[in-house]
C-alpha atoms as a PDB file:
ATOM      1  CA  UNK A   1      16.057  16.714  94.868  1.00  0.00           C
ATOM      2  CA  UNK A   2      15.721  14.531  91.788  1.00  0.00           C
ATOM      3  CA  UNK A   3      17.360  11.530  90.916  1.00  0.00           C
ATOM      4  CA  UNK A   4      20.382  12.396  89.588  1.00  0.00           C
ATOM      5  CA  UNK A   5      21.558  14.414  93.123  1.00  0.00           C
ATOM      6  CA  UNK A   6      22.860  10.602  94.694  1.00  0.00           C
ATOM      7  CA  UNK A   7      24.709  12.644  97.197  1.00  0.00           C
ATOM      8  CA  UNK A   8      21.423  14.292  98.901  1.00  0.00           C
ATOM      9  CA  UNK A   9      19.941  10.698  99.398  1.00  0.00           C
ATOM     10  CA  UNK A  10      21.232  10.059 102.989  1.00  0.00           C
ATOM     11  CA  UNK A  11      19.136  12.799 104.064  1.00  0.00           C
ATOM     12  CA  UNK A  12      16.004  10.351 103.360  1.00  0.00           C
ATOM     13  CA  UNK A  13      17.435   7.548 105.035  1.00  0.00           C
ATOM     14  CA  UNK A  14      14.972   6.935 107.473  1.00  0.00           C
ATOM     15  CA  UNK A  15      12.151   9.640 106.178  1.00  0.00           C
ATOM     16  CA  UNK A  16       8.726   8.152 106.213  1.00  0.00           C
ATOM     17  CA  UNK A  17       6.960   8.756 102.654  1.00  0.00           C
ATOM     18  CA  UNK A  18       4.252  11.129 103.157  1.00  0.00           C
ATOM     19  CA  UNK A  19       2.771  10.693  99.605  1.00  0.00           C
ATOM     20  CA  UNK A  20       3.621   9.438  95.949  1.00  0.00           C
ATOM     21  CA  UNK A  21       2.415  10.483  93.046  1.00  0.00           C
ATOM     22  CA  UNK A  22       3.083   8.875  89.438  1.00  0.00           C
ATOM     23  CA  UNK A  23       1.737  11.167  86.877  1.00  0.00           C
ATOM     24  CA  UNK A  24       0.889   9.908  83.229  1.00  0.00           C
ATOM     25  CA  UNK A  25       4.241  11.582  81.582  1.00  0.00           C
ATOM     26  CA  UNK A  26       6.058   8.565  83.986  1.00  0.00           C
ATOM     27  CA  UNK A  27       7.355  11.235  86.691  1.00  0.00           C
ATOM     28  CA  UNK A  28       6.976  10.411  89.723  1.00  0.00           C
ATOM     29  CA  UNK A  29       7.245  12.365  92.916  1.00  0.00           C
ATOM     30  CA  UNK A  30       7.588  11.767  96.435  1.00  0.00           C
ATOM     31  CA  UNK A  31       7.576  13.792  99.630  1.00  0.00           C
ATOM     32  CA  UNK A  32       8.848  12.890 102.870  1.00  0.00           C
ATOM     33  CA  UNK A  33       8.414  13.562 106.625  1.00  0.00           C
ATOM     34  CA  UNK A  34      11.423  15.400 106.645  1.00  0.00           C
ATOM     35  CA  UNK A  35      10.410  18.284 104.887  1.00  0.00           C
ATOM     36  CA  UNK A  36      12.649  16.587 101.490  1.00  0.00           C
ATOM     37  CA  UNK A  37      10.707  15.800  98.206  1.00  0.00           C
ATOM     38  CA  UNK A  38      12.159  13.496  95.702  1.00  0.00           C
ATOM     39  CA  UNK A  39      11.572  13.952  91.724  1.00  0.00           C
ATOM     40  CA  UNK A  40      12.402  11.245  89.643  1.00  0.00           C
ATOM     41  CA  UNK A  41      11.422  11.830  85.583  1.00  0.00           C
ATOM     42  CA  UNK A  42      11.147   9.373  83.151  1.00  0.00           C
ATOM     43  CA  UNK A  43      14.011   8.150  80.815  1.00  0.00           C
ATOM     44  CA  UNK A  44      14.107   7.513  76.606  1.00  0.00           C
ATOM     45  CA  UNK A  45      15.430   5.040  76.742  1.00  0.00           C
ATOM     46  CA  UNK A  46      15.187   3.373  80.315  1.00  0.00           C
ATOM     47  CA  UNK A  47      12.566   2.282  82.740  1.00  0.00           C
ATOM     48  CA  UNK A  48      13.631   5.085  85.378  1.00  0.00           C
ATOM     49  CA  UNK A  49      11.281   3.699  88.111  1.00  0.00           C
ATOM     50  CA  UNK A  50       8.673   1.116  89.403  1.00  0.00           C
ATOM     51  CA  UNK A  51       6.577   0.795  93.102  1.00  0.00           C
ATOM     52  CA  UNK A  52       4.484  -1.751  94.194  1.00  0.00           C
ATOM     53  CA  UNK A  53       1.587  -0.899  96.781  1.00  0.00           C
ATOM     54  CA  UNK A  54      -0.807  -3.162  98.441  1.00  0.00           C
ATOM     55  CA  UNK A  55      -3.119  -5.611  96.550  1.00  0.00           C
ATOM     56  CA  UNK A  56      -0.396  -6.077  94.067  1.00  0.00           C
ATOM     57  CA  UNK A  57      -0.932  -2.892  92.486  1.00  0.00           C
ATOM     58  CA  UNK A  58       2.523  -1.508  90.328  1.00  0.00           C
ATOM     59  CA  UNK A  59       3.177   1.030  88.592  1.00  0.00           C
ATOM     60  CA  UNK A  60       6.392   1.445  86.151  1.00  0.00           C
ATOM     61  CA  UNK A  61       7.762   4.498  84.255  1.00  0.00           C
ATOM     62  CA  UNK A  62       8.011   3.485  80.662  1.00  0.00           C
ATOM     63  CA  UNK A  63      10.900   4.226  78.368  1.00  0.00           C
ATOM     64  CA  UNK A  64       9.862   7.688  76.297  1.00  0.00           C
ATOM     65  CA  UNK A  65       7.777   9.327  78.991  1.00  0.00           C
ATOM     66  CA  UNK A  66       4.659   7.026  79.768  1.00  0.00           C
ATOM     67  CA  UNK A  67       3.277   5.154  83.000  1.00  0.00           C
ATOM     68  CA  UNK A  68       1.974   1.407  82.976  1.00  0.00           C
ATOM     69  CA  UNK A  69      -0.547   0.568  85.749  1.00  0.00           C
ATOM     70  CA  UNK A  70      -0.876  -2.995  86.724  1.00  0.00           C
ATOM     71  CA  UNK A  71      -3.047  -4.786  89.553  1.00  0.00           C
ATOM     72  CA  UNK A  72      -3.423  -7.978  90.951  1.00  0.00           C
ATOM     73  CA  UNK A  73      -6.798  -8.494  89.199  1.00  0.00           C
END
């Protein structure tokens, strides 16, 4: 699934998030209880995505293909 396919989403609704993973070319991808894993790439022109964790850590997919880290600190 990716984040273009809006009509698979109510299959997560619910899922517990397994893992995440942000890579450096500002994809990030998530997996699910459920089985379901969830691809969402970066944009040109857009911010595509951002999560916050604990400790105030975020993390944001940049416009071009790029991640930005930030923490609390």
């Amino acid at each position: 699934m990716t984040c273009q396919d809006v009509a698979a989403a109510p299959a997560l609704f619910g899922a517990k998030a397994l893992s995440a993973v942000a890579f450096k070319s500002g994809t990030l991808r998530l997996v699910f209880d459920t089985g379901h894993h969830l691809t969402c790439s970066s944009d040109p022109s857009f911010e595509a995505w951002q999560v916050t964790g604990p400790a105030g850590w975020r993390f944001v997919s940049l416009p071009g293909g790029d991640l930005a880290v930030w923490t609390r600190s």
